[in-house]
N, C-alpha and C. Protein backbone atom coordinates (compact mmCIF):
# COMPACT_ATOMS: atom_id res chain seq x y z
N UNK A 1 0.81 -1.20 0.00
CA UNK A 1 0.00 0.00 0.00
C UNK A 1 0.85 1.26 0.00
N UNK A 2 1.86 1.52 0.90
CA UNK A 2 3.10 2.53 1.11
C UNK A 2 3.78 2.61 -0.36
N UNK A 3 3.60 1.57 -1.15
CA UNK A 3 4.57 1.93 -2.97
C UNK A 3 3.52 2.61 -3.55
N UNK A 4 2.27 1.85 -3.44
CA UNK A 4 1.27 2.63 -3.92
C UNK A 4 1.00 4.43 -4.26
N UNK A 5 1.00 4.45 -2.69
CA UNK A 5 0.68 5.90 -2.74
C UNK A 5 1.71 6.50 -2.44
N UNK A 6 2.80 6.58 -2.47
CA UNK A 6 3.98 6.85 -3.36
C UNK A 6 4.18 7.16 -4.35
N UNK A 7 3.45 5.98 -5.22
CA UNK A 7 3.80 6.21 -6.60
C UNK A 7 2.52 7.51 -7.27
N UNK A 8 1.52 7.26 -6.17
CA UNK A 8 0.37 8.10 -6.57
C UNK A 8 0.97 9.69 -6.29
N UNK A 9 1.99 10.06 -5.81
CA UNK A 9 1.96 11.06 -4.87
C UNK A 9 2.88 11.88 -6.48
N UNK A 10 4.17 10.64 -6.89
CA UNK A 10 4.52 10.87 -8.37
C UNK A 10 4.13 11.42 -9.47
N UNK A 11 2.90 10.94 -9.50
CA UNK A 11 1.84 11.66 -10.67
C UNK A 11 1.49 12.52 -10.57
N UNK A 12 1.01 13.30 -8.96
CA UNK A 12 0.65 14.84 -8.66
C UNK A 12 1.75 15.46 -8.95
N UNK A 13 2.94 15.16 -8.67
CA UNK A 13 4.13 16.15 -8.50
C UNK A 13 5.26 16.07 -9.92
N UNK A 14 5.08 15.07 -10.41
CA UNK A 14 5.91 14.54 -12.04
C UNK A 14 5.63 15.96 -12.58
N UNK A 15 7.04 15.69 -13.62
CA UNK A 15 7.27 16.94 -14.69
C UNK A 15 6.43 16.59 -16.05
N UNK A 16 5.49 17.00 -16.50
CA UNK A 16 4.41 16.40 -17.50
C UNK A 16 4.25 17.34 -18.39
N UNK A 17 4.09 17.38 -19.53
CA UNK A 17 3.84 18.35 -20.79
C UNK A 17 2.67 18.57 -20.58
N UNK A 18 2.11 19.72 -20.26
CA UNK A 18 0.93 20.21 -20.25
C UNK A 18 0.51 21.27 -21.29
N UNK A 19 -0.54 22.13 -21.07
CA UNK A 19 -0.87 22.99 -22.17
C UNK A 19 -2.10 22.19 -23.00
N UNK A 20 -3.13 22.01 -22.67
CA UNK A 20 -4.01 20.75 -23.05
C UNK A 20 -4.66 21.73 -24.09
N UNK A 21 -5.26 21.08 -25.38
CA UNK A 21 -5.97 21.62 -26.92
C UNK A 21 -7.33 22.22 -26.21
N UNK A 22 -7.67 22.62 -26.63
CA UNK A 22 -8.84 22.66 -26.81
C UNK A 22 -10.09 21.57 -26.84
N UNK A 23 -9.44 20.68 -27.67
CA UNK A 23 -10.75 19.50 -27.73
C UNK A 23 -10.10 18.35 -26.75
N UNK A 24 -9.46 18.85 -26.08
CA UNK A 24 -9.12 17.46 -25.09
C UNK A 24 -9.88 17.03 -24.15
N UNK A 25 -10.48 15.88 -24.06
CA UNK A 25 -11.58 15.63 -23.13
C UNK A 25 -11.16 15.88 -21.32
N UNK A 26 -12.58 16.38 -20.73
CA UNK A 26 -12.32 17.36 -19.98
C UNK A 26 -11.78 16.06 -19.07
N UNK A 27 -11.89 14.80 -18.86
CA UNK A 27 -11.50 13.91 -17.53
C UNK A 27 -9.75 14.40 -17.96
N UNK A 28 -9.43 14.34 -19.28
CA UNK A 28 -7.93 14.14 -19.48
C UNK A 28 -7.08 15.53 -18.85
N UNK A 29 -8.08 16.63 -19.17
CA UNK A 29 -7.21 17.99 -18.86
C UNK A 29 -7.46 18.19 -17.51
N UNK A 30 -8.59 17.98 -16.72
CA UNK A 30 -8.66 17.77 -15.39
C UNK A 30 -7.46 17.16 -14.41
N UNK A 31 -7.03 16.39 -14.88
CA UNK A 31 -5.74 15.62 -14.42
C UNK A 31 -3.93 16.15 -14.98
N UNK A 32 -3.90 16.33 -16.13
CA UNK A 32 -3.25 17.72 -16.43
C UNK A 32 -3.28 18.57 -15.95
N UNK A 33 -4.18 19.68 -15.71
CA UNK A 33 -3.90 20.74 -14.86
C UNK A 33 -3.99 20.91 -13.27
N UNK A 34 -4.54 19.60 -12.91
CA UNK A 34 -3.86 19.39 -11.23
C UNK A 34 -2.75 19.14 -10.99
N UNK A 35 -2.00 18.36 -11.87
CA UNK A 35 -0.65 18.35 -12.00
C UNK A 35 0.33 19.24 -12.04
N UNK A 36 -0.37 20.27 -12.85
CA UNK A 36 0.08 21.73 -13.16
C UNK A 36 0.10 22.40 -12.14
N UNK A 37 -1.39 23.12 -11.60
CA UNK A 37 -0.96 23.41 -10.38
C UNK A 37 -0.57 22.61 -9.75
N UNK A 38 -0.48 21.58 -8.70
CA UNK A 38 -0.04 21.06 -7.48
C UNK A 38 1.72 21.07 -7.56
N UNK A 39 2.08 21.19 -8.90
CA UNK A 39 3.95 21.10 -8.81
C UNK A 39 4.42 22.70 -9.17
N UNK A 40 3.20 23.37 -9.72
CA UNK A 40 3.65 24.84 -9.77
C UNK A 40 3.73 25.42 -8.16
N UNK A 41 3.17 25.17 -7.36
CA UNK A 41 3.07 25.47 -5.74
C UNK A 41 4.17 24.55 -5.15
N UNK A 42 3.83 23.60 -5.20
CA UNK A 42 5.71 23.00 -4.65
C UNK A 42 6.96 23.34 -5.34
N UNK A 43 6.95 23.58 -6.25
CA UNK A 43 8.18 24.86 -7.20
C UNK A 43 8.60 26.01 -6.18
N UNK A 44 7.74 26.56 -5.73
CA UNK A 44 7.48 27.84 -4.84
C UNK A 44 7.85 27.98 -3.90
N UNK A 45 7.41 26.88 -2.86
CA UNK A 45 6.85 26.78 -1.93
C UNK A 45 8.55 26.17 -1.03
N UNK A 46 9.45 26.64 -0.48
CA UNK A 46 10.24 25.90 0.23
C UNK A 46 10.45 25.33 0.93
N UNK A 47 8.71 25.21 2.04
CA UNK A 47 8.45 24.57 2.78
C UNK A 47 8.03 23.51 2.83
N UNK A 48 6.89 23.74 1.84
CA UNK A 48 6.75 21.97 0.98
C UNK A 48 7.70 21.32 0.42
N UNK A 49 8.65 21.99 -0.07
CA UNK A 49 10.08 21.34 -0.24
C UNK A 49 10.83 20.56 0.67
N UNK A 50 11.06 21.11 1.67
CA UNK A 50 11.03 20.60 3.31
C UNK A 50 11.01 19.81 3.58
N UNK A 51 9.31 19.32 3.28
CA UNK A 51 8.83 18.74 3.93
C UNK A 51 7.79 19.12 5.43
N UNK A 52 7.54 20.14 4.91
CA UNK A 52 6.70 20.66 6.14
C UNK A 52 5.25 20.21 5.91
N UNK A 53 4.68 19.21 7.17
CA UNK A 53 3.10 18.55 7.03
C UNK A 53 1.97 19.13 7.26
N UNK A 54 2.21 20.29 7.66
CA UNK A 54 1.20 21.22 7.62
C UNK A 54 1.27 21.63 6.74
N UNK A 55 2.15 22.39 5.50
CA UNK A 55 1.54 22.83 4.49
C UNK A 55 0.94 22.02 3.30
N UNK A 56 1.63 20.17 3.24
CA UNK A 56 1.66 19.35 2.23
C UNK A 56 0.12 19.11 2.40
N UNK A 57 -0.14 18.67 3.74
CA UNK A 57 -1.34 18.58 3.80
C UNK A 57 -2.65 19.35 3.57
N UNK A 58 -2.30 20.68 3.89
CA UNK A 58 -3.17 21.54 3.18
C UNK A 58 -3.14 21.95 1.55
N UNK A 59 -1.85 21.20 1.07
CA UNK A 59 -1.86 21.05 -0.49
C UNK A 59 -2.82 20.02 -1.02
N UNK A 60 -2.53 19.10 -0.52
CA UNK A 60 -3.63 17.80 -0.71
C UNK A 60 -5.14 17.94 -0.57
N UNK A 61 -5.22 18.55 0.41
CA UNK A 61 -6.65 18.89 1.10
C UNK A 61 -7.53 19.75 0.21
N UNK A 62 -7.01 20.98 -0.59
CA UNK A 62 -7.65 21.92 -1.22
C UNK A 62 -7.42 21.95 -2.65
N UNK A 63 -6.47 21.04 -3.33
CA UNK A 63 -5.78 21.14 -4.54
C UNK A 63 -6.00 19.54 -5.25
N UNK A 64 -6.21 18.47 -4.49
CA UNK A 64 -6.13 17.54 -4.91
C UNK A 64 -7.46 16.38 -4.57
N UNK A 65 -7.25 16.23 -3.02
CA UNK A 65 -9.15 15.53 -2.66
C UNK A 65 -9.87 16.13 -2.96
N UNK A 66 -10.30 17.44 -3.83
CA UNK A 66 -11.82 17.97 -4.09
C UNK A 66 -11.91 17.05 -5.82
N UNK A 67 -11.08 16.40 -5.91
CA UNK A 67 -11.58 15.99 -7.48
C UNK A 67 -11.23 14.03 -7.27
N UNK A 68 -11.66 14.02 -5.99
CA UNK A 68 -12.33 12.70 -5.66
C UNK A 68 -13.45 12.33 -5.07
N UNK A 69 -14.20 11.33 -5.59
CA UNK A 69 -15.81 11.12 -5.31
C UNK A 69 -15.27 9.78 -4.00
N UNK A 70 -15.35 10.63 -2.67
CA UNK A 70 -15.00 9.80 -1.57
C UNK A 70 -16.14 9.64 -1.05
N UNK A 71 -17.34 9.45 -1.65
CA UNK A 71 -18.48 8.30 -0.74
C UNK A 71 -18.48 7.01 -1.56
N UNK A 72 -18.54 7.51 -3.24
CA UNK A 72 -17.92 6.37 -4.06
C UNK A 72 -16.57 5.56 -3.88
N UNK A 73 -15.67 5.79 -3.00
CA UNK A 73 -14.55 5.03 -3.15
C UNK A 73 -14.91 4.57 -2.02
N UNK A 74 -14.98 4.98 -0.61
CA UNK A 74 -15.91 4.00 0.36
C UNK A 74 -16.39 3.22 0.55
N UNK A 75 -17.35 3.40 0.00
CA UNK A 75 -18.36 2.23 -0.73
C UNK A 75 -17.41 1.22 -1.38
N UNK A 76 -17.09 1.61 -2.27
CA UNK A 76 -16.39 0.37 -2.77
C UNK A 76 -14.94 -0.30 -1.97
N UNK A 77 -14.70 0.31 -1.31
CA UNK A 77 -13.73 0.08 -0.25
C UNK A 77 -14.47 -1.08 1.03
N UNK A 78 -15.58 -0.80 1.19
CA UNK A 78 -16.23 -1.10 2.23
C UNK A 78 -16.74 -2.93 1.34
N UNK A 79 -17.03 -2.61 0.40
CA UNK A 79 -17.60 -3.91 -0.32
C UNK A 79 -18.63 -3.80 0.44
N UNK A 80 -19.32 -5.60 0.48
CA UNK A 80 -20.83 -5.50 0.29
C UNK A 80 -21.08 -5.36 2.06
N UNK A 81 -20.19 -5.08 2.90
CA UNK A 81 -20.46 -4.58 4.34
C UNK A 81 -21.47 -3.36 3.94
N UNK A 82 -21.39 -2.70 3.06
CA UNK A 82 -21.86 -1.00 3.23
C UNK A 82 -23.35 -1.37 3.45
N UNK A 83 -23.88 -2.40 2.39
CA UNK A 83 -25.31 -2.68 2.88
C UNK A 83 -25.41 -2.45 4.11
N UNK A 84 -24.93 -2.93 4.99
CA UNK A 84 -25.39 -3.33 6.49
C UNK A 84 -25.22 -1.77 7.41
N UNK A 85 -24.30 -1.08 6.20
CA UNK A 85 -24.19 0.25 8.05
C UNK A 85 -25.05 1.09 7.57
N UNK A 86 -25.25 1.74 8.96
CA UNK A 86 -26.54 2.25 8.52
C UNK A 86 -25.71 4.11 8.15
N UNK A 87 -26.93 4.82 8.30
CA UNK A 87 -26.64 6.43 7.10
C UNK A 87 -25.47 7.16 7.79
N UNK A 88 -25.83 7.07 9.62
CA UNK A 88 -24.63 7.39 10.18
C UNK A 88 -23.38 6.84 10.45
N UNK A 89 -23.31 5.36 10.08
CA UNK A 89 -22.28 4.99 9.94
C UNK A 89 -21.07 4.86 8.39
N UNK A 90 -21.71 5.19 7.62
CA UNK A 90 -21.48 5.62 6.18
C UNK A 90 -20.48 7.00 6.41
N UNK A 91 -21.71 7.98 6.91
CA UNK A 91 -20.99 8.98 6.93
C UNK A 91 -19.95 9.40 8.03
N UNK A 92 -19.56 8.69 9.08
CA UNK A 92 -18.17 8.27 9.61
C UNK A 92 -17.04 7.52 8.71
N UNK A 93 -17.31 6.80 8.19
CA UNK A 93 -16.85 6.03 7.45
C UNK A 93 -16.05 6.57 6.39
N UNK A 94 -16.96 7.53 5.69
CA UNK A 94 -16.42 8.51 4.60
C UNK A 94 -15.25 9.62 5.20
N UNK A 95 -15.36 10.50 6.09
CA UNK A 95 -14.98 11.01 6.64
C UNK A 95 -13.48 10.20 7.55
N UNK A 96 -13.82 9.35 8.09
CA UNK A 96 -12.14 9.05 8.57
C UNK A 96 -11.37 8.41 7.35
N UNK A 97 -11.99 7.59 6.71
CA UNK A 97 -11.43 7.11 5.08
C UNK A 97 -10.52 7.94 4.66
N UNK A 98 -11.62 9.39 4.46
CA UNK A 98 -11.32 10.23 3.89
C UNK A 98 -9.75 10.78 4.68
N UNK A 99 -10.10 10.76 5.54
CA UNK A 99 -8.43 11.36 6.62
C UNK A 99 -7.75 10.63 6.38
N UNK A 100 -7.51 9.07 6.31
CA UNK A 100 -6.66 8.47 6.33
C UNK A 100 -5.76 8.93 5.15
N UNK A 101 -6.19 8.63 4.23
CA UNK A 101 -5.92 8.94 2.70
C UNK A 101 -5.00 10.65 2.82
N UNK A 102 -5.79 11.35 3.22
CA UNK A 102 -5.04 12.92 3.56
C UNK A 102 -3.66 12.28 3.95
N UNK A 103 -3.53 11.64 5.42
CA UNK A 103 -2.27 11.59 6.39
C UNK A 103 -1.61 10.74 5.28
N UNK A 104 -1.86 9.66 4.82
CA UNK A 104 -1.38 8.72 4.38
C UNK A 104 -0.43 9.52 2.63
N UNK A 105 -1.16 10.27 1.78
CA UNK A 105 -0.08 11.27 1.02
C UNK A 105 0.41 12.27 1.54
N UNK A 106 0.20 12.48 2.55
CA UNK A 106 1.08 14.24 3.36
C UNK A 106 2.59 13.20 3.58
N UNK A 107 2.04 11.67 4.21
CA UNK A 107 3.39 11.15 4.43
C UNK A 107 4.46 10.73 3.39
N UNK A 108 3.42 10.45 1.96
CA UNK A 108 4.10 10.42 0.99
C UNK A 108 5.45 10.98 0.06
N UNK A 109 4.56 12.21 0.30
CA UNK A 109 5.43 13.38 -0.43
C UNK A 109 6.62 13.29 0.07
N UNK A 110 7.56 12.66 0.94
CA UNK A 110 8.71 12.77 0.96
C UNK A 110 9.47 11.83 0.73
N UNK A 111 8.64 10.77 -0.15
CA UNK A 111 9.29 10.04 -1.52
C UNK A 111 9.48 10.66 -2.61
N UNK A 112 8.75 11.31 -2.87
CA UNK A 112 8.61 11.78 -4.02
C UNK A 112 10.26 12.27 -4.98
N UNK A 113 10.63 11.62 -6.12
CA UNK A 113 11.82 12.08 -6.61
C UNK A 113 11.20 12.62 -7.93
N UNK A 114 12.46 12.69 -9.14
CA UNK A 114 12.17 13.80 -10.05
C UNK A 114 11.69 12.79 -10.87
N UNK A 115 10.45 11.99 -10.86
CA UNK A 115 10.11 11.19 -12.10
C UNK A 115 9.54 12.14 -12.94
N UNK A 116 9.41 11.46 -14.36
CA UNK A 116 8.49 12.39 -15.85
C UNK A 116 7.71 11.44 -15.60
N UNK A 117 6.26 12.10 -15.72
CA UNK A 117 4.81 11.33 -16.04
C UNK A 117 4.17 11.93 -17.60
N UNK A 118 3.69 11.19 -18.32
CA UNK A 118 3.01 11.10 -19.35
C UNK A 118 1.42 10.88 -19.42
N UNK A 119 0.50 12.24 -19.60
CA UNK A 119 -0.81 11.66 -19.44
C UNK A 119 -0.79 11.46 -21.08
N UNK A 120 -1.38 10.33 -21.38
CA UNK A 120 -1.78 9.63 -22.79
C UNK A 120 -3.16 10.08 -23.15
N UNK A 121 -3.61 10.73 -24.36
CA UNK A 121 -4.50 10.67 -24.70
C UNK A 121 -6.08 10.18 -24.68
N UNK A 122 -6.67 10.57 -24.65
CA UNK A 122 -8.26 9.89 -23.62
C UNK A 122 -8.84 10.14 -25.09
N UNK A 123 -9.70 8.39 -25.37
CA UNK A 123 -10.77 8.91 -26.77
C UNK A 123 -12.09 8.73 -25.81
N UNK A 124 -12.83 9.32 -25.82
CA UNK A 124 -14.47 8.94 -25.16
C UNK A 124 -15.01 9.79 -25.90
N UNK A 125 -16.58 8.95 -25.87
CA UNK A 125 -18.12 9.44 -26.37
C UNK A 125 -18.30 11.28 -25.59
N UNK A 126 -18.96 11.85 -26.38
CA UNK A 126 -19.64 12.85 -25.82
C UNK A 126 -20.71 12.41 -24.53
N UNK A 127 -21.46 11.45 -24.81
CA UNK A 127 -21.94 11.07 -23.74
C UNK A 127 -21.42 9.68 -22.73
N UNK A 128 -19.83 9.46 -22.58
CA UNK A 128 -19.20 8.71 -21.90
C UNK A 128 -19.78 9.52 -20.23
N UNK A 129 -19.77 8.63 -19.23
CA UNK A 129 -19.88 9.31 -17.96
C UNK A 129 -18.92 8.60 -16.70
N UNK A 130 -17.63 7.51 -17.64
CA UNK A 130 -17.41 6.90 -16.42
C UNK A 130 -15.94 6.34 -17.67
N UNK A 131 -15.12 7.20 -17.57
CA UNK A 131 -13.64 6.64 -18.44
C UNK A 131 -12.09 6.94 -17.12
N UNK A 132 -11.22 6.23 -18.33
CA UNK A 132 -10.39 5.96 -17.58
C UNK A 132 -9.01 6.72 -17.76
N UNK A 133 -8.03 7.68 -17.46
CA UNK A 133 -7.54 8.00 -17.58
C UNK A 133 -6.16 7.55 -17.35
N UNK A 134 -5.48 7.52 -18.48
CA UNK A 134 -4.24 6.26 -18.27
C UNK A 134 -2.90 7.79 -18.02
N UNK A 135 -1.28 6.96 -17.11
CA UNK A 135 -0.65 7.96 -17.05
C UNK A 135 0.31 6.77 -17.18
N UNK A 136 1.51 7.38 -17.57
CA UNK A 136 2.74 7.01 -17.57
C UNK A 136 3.74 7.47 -16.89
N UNK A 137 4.77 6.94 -15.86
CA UNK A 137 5.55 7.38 -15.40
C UNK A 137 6.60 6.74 -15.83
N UNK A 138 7.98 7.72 -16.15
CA UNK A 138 9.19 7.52 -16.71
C UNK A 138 9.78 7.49 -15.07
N UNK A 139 10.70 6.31 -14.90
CA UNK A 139 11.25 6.39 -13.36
C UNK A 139 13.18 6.08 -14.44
N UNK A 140 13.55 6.85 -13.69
CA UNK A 140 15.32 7.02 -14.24
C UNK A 140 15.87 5.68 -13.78
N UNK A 141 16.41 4.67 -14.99
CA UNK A 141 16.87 3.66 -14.78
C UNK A 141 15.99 1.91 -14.83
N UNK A 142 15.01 2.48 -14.44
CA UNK A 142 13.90 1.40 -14.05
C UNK A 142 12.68 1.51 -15.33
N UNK A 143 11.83 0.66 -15.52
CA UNK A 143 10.92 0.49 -15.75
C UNK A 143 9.78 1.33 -15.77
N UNK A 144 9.13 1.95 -17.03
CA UNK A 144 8.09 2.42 -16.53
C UNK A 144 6.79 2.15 -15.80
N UNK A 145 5.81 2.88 -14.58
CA UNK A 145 4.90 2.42 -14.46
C UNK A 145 3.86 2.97 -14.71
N UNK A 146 2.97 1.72 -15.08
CA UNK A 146 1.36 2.83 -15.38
C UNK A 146 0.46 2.88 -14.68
N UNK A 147 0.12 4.09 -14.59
CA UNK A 147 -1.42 4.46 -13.42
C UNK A 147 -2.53 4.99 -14.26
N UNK A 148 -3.45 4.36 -13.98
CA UNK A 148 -4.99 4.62 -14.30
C UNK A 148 -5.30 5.21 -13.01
N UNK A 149 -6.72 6.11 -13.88
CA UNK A 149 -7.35 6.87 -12.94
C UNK A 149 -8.64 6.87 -13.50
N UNK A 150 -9.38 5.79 -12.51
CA UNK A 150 -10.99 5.69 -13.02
C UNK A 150 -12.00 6.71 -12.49
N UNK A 151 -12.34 7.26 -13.53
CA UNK A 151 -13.09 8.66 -13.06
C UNK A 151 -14.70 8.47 -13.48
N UNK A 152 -15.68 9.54 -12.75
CA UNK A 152 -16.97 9.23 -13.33
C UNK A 152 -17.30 10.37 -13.29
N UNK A 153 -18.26 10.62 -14.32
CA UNK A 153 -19.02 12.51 -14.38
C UNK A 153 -20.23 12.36 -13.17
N UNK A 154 -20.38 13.47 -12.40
CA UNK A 154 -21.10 13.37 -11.42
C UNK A 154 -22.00 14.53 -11.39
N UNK A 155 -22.80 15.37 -10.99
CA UNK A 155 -22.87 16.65 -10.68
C UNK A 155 -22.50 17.52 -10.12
N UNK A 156 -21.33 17.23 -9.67
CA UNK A 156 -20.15 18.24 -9.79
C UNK A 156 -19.22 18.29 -10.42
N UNK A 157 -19.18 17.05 -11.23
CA UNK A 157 -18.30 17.06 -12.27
C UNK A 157 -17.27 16.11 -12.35
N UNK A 158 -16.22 15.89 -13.02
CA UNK A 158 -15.33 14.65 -13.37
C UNK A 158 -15.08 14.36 -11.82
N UNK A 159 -15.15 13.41 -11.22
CA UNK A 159 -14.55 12.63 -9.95
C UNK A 159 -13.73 11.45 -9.86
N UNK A 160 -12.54 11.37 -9.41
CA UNK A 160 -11.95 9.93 -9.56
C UNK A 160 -12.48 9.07 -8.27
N UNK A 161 -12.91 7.74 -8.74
CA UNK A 161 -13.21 7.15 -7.34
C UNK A 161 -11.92 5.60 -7.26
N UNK A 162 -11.36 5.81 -8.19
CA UNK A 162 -10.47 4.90 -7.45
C UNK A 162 -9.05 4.88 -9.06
N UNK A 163 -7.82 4.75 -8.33
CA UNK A 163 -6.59 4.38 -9.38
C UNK A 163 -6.11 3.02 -9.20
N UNK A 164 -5.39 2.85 -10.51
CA UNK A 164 -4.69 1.46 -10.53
C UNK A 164 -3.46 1.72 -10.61
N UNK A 165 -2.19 0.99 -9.47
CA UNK A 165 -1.08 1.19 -10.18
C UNK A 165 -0.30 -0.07 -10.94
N UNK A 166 -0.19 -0.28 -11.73
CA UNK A 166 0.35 -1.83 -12.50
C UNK A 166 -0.64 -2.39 -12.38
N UNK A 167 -2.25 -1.99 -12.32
CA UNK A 167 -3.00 -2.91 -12.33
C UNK A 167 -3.69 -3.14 -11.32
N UNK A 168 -3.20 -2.54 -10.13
CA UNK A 168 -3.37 -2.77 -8.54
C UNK A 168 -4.25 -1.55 -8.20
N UNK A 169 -5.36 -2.53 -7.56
CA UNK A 169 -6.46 -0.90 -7.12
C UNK A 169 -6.00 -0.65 -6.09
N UNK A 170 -6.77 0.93 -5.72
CA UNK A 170 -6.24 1.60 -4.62
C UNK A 170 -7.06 0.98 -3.63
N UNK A 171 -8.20 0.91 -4.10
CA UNK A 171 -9.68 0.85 -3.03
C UNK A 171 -9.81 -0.91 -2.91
N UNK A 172 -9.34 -1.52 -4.10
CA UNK A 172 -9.23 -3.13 -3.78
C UNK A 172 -8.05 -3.28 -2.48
N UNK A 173 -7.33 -2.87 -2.78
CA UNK A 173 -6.59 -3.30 -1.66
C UNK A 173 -6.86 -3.12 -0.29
N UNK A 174 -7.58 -1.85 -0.02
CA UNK A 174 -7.97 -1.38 1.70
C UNK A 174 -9.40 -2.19 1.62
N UNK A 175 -9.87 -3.11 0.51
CA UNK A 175 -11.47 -3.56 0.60
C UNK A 175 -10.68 -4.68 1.64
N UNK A 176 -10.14 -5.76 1.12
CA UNK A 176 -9.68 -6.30 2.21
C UNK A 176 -9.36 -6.17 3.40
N UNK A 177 -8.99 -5.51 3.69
CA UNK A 177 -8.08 -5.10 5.46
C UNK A 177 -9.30 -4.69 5.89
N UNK A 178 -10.42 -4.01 5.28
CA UNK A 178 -11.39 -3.65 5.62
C UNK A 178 -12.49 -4.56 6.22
N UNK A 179 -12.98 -5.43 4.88
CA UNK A 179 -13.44 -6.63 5.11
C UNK A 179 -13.33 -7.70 6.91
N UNK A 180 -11.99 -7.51 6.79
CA UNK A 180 -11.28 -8.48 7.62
C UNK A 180 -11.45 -8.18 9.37
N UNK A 181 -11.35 -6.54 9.07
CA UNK A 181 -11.38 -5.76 10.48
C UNK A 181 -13.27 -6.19 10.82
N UNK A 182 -14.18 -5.88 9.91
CA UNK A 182 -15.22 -5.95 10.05
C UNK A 182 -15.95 -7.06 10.71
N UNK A 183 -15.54 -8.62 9.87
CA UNK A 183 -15.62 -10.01 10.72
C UNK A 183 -14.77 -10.11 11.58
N UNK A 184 -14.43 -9.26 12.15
CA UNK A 184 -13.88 -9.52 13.58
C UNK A 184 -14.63 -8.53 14.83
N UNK A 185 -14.31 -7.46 13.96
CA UNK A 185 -15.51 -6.25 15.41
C UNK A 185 -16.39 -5.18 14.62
N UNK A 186 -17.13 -5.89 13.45
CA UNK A 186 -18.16 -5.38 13.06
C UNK A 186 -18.11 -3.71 12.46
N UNK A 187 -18.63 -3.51 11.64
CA UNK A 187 -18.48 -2.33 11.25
C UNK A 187 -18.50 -0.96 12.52
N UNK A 188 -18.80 -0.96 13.52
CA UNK A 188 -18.30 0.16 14.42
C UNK A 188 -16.64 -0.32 14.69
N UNK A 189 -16.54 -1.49 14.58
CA UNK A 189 -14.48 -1.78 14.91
C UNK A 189 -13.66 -1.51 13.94
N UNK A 190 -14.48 -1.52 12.61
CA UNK A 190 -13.73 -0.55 11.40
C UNK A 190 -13.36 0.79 11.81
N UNK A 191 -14.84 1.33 12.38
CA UNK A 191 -14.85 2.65 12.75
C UNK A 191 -13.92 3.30 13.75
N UNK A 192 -13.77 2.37 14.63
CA UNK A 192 -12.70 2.52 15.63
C UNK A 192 -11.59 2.89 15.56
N UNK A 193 -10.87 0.96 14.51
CA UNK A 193 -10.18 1.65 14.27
C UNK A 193 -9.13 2.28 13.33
N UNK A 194 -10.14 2.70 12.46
CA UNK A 194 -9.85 3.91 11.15
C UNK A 194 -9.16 5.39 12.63
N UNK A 195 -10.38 5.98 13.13
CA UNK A 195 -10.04 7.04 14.43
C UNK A 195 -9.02 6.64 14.84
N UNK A 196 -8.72 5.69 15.07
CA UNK A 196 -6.91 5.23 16.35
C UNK A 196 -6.27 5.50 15.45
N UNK A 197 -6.53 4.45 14.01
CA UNK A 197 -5.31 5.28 12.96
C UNK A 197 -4.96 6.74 12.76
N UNK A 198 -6.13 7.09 12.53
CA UNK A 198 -5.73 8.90 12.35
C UNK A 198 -5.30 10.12 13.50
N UNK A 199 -5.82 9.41 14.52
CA UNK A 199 -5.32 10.26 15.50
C UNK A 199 -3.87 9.82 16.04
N UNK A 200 -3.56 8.72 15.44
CA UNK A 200 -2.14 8.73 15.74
C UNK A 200 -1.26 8.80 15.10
N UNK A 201 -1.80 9.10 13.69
CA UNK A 201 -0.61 9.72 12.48
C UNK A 201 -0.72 11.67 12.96
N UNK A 202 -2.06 12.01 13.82
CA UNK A 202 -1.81 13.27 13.82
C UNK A 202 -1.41 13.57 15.47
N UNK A 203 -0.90 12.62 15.92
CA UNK A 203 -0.13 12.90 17.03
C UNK A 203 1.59 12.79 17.08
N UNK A 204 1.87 11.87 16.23
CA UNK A 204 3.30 11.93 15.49
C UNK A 204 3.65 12.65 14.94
N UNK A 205 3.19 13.76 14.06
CA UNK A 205 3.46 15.05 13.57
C UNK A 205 4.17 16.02 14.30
């Protein structure tokens, strides 16, 4: 999970040819120009350079989770448990998820080296509502890897609810650990302890 979002943290911050046409479909330039900004502000920024977690995290927070559909990745994180919790336990659920994911790339970013990422071309329908956005990362010496980013049009607009890296979901992988915590202390012991997790990545800070 730790290479993972690592490698996810790569794609926000990679050196990428941007400048998107005109007719480039909007999931493709959406992801282009977060890229754009989020490495034009760490360019800047010497503190995020640093490594300072208060500001990375408020990079993440306002620049990068608003163009993820985190009740949709939940859900699918949660697998077919979600039936069973009820409205207030959903929306705990979403919400510490949601933190984990914050703490879990604030810690990232200080992997992060000088890879080149390549977003590839996106063909979709005018009325597509659920495509996939493929990226390439050039890593110096090694192998390239590829990340997808499965996105869906929503009413607010393009949302990613979950990436692949080599193939490997983000949200398959925590469905398990998830799963597992659940047949043992039931969806409030998920709930639990998702909270122990986060309050103790934000007490190590």
């Amino acid at each position: 999970m730790k290479k993972i979002i690592a490698l996810w943290v790569g794609v926000l911050l990679a050196c990428v040819s941007l400048g998107a046409q005109a007719n480039t479909p909007e999931p493709e330039a959406l992801i282009r120009n977060t890229v754009e900004e989020v490495l034009s502000i760490v360019r800047q920024d010497k503190d995020i350079q640093a490594g300072n977690k208060e500001k990375v995290t408020a990079l993440v927070d306002s620049k990068v989770l608003p163009h993820f559909n985190f009740t949709h990745m939940t859900r699918l994180a949660v697998g077919r448990n979600w039936r069973k919790a009820t409205p207030e336990q959903r929306e705990v659920l979403e919400i510490e998820f949601r933190n984990l994911l914050v703490r879990t790339y604030t810690n990232a970013f200080t992997t992060y080296q000088d890879q080149e990422v390549k977003v590839l071309p996106l063909k979709m329908a005018s009325n597509d509502t659920d495509v996939t956005v493929k990226t390439l990362i050039k890593n110096k010496g090694k192998p390239p890897t590829y990340v997808n980013y499965d996105m869906e049009k929503t009413a607010r607009g393009w949302k990613v609810y979950d990436l692949l890296i080599e193939g490997v979901s983000l949200v398959t992988n925590y469905r398990g650990t998830f799963n597992d915590q659940i047949k043992q202390n039931g969806i409030d012991g998920l709930i639990k302890t998702l909270m122990e997790k986060n309050q103790s990545q934000v007490a190590s800070n």
